[in-house]
Protein backbone atom coordinates (compact mmCIF):
# COMPACT_ATOMS: atom_id res chain seq x y z
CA UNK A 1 28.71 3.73 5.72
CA UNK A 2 24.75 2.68 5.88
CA UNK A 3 23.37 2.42 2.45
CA UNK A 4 19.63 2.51 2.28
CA UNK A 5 17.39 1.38 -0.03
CA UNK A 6 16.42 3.40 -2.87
CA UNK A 7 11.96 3.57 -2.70
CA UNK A 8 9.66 5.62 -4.83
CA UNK A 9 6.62 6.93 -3.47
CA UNK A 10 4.04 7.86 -6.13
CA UNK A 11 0.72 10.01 -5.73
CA UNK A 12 -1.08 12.98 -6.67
CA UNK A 13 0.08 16.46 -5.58
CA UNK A 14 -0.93 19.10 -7.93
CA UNK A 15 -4.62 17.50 -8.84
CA UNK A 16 -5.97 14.73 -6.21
CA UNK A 17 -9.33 13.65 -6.69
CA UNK A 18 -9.65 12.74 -2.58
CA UNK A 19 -6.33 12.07 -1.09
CA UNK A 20 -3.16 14.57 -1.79
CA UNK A 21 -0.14 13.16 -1.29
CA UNK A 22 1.33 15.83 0.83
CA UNK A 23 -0.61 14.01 3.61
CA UNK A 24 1.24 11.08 3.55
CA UNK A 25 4.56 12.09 2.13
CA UNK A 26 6.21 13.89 5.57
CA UNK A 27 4.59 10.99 7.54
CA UNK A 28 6.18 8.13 5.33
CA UNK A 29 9.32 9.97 5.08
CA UNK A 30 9.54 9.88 8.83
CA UNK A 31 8.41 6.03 9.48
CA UNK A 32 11.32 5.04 7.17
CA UNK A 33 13.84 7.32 8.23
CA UNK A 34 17.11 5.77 8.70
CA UNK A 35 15.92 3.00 6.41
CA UNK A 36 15.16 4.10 3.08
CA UNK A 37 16.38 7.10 0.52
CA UNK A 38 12.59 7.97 -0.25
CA UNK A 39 12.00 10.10 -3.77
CA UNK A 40 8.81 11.46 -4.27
CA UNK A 41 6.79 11.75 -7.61
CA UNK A 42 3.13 12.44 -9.32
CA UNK A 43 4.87 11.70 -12.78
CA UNK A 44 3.39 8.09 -13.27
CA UNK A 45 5.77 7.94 -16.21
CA UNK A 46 8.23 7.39 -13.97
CA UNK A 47 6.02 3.73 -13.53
CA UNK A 48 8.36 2.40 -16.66
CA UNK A 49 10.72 0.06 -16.51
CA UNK A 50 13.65 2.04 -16.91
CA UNK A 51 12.44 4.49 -14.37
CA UNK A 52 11.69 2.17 -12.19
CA UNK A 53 15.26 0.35 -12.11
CA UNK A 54 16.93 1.99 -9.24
CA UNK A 55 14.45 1.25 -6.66
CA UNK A 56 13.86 -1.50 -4.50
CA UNK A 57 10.41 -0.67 -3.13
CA UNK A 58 7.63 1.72 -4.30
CA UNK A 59 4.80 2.72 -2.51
CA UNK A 60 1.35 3.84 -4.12
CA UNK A 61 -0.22 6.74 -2.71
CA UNK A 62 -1.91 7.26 -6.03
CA UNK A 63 -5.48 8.99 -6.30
CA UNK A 64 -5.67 8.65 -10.15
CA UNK A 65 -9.03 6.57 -9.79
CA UNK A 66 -10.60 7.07 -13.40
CA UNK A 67 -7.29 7.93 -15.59
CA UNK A 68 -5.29 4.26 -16.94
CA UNK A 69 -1.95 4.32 -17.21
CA UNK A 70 0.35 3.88 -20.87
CA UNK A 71 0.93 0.37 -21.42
CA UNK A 72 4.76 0.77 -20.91
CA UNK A 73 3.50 2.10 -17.65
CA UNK A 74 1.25 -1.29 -16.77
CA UNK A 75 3.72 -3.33 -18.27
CA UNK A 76 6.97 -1.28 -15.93
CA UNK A 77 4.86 -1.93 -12.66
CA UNK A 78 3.94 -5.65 -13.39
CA UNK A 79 8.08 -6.56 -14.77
CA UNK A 80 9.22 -4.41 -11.35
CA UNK A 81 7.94 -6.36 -9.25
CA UNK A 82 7.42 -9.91 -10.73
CA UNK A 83 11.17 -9.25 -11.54
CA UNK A 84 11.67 -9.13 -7.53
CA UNK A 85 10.62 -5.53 -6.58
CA UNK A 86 8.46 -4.82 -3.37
CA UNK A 87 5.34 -2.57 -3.90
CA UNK A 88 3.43 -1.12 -0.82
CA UNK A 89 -0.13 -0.13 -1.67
CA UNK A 90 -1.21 1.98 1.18
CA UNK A 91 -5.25 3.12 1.35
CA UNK A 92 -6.10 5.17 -1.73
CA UNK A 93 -3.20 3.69 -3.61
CA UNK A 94 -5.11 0.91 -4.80
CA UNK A 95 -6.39 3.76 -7.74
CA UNK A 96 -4.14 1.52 -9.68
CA UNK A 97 -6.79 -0.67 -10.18
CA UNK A 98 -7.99 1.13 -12.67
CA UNK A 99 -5.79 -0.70 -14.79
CA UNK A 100 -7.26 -4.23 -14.07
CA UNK A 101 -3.43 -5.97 -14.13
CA UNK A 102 -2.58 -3.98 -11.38
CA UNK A 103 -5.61 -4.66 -9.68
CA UNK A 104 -4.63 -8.22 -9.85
CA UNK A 105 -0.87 -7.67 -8.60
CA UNK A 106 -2.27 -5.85 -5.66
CA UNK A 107 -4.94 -8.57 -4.56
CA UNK A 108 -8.08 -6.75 -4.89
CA UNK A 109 -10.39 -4.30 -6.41
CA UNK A 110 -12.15 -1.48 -4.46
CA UNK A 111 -15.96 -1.33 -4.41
CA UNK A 112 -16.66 1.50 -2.40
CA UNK A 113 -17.00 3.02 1.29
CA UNK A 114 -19.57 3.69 3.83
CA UNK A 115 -19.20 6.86 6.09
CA UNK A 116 -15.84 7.81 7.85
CA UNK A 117 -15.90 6.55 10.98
CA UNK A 118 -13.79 4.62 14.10
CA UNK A 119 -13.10 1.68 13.54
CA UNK A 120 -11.52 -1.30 15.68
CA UNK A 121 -8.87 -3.33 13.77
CA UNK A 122 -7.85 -6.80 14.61
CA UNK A 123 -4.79 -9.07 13.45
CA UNK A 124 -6.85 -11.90 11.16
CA UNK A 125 -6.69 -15.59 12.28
CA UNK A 126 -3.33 -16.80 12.01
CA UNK A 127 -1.96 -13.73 11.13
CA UNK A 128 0.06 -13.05 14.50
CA UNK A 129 2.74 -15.57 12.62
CA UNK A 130 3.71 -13.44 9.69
CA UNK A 131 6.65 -11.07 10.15
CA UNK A 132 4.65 -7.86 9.20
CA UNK A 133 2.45 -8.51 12.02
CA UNK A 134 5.07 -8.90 14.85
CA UNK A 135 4.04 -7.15 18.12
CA UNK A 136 0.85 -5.39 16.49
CA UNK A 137 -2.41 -6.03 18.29
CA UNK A 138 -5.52 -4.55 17.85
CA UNK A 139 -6.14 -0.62 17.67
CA UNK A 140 -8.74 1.66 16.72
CA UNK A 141 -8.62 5.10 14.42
CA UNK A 142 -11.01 7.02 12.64
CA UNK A 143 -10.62 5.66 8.98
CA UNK A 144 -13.09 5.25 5.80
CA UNK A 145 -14.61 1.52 5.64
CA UNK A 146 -13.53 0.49 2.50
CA UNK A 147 -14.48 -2.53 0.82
CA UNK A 148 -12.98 -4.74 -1.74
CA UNK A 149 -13.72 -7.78 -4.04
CA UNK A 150 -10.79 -9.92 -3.57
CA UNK A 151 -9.11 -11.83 -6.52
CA UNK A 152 -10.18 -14.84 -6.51
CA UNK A 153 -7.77 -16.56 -8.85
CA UNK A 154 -4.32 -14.89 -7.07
CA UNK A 155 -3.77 -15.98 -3.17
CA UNK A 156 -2.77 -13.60 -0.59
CA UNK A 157 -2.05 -14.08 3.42
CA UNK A 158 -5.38 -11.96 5.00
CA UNK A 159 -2.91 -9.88 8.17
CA UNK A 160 -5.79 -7.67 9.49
CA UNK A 161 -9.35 -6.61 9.62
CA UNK A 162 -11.81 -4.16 11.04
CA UNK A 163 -15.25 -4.43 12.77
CA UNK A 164 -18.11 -2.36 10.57
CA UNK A 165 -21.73 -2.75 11.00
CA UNK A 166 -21.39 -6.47 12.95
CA UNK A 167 -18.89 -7.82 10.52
CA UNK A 168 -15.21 -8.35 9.96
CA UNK A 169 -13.95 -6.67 6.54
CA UNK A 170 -10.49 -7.34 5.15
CA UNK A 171 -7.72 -4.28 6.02
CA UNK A 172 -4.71 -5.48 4.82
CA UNK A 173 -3.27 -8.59 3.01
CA UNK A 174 0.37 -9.32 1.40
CA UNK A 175 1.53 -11.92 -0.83
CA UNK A 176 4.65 -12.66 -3.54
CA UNK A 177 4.22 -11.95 -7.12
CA UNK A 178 6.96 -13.60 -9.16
CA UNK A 179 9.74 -12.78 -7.51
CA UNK A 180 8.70 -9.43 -6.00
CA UNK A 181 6.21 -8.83 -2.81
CA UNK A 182 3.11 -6.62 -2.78
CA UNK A 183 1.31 -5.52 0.66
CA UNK A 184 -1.61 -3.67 1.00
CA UNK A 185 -2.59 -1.68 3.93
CA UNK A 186 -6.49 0.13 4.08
CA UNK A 187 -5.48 2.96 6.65
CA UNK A 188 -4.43 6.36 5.07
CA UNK A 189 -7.22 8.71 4.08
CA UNK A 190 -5.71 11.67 5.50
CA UNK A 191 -2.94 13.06 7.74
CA UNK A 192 -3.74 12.17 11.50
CA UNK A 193 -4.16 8.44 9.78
CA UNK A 194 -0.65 8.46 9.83
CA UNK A 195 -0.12 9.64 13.53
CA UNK A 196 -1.06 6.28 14.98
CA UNK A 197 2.00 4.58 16.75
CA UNK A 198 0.68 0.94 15.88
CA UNK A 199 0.04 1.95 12.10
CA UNK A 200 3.25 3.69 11.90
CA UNK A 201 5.11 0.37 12.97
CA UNK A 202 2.78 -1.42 10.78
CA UNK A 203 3.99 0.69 7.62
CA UNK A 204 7.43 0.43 8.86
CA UNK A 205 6.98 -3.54 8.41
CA UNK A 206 5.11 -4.22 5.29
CA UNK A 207 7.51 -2.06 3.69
CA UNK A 208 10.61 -4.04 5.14
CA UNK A 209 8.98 -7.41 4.19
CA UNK A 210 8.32 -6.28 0.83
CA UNK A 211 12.21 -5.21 0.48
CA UNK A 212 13.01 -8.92 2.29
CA UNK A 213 14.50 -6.92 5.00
């Protein structure tokens, strides 16, 4: 009998500020099928560490960019996965820095975005190597710009970047945190995001890597 792995993805259904999470649910759903038993929540109580015991991976679709989180809350997510849990951070998910721990488990804090727009993404230097990166090249998909201020105390392995206005801007990093892995990946503002072939098999990895599968 296949047993998957149990993953919690968390975001905003009933109040979004930008991003609802029925536009990534379905599609996230589908790119794990066959891998993962996928629950689906907007209760970020469900962030505590007793709540967050069953699962082996959660990914952040969040959109809560101005409310914080309880400290049991902070203090679930940080234990989960410096205790050896994987966390996926995917595009607006990164809301969670609005508790600044979290913004330092996930590698970065978000500044702000031009205009939406297409944009051409490239593996960074080096990055062909790492296992989320096997057999993706470069691809192109309407997406917001965003920009981030990177941590500069934690270190993280830069996998892929986009061309904006004559420059290269980080898209997507990963790194361990204790014992647990975090990825981040910039695609995902709305539903045809997720329609992309190469950014479906890039999901499909990060997620994987973070379970150490």
């Amino acid at each position: 009998m296949t047993v998957f792995a149990k993953a919690l993805l968390i975001g905003d259904l009933t109040n979004p500020q930008y991003h609802p999470l029925q536009a990534a649910m379905d599609e996230v759903r589908d790119i794990f099928q066959g891998e993962l038993e996928l629950a689906v929540t907007e209760d970020y109580g469900r962030l505590r560490a007793s709540e967050l015991a069953p699962y082996e991976l959660v990914i952040s679709y969040a959109d809560a960019w101005q409310i914080k989180k309880e400290r049991e809350e902070v203090a679930g997510l940080l234990g989960y996965v410096s205790g050896g849990g994987g966390l996926l951070v995917i595009h607006n998910g990164i809301s969670l820095q609005c508790d600044p721990e979290l913004a330092q488990l996930i590698g970065a804090r978000f500044t702000g975005h031009p205009a939406y727009t297409e944009l051409r993404f490239h593996p960074a230097a080096g990055a062909e190597v790492h296992p989320i990166m096997a057999g993706i090249d470069g691809f192109t998909m309407d997406e917001e710009p965003y920009r981030f201020d990177m941590d500069p105390i934690g270190q993280t392995t830069l996998l892929l970047e986009y061309e904006h206005e004559g420059e290269r801007w980080p898209a997507a990093w990963a790194h361990d945190f204790g014992l647990g892995r975090v990825v981040y990946l910039m695609p995902g503002h709305h539903n045809p995001s997720f329609k992309s072939e190469t950014y479906r098999r890039l999901i499909k990895q990060a997620g994987l890597w973070a379970l150490r599968r």
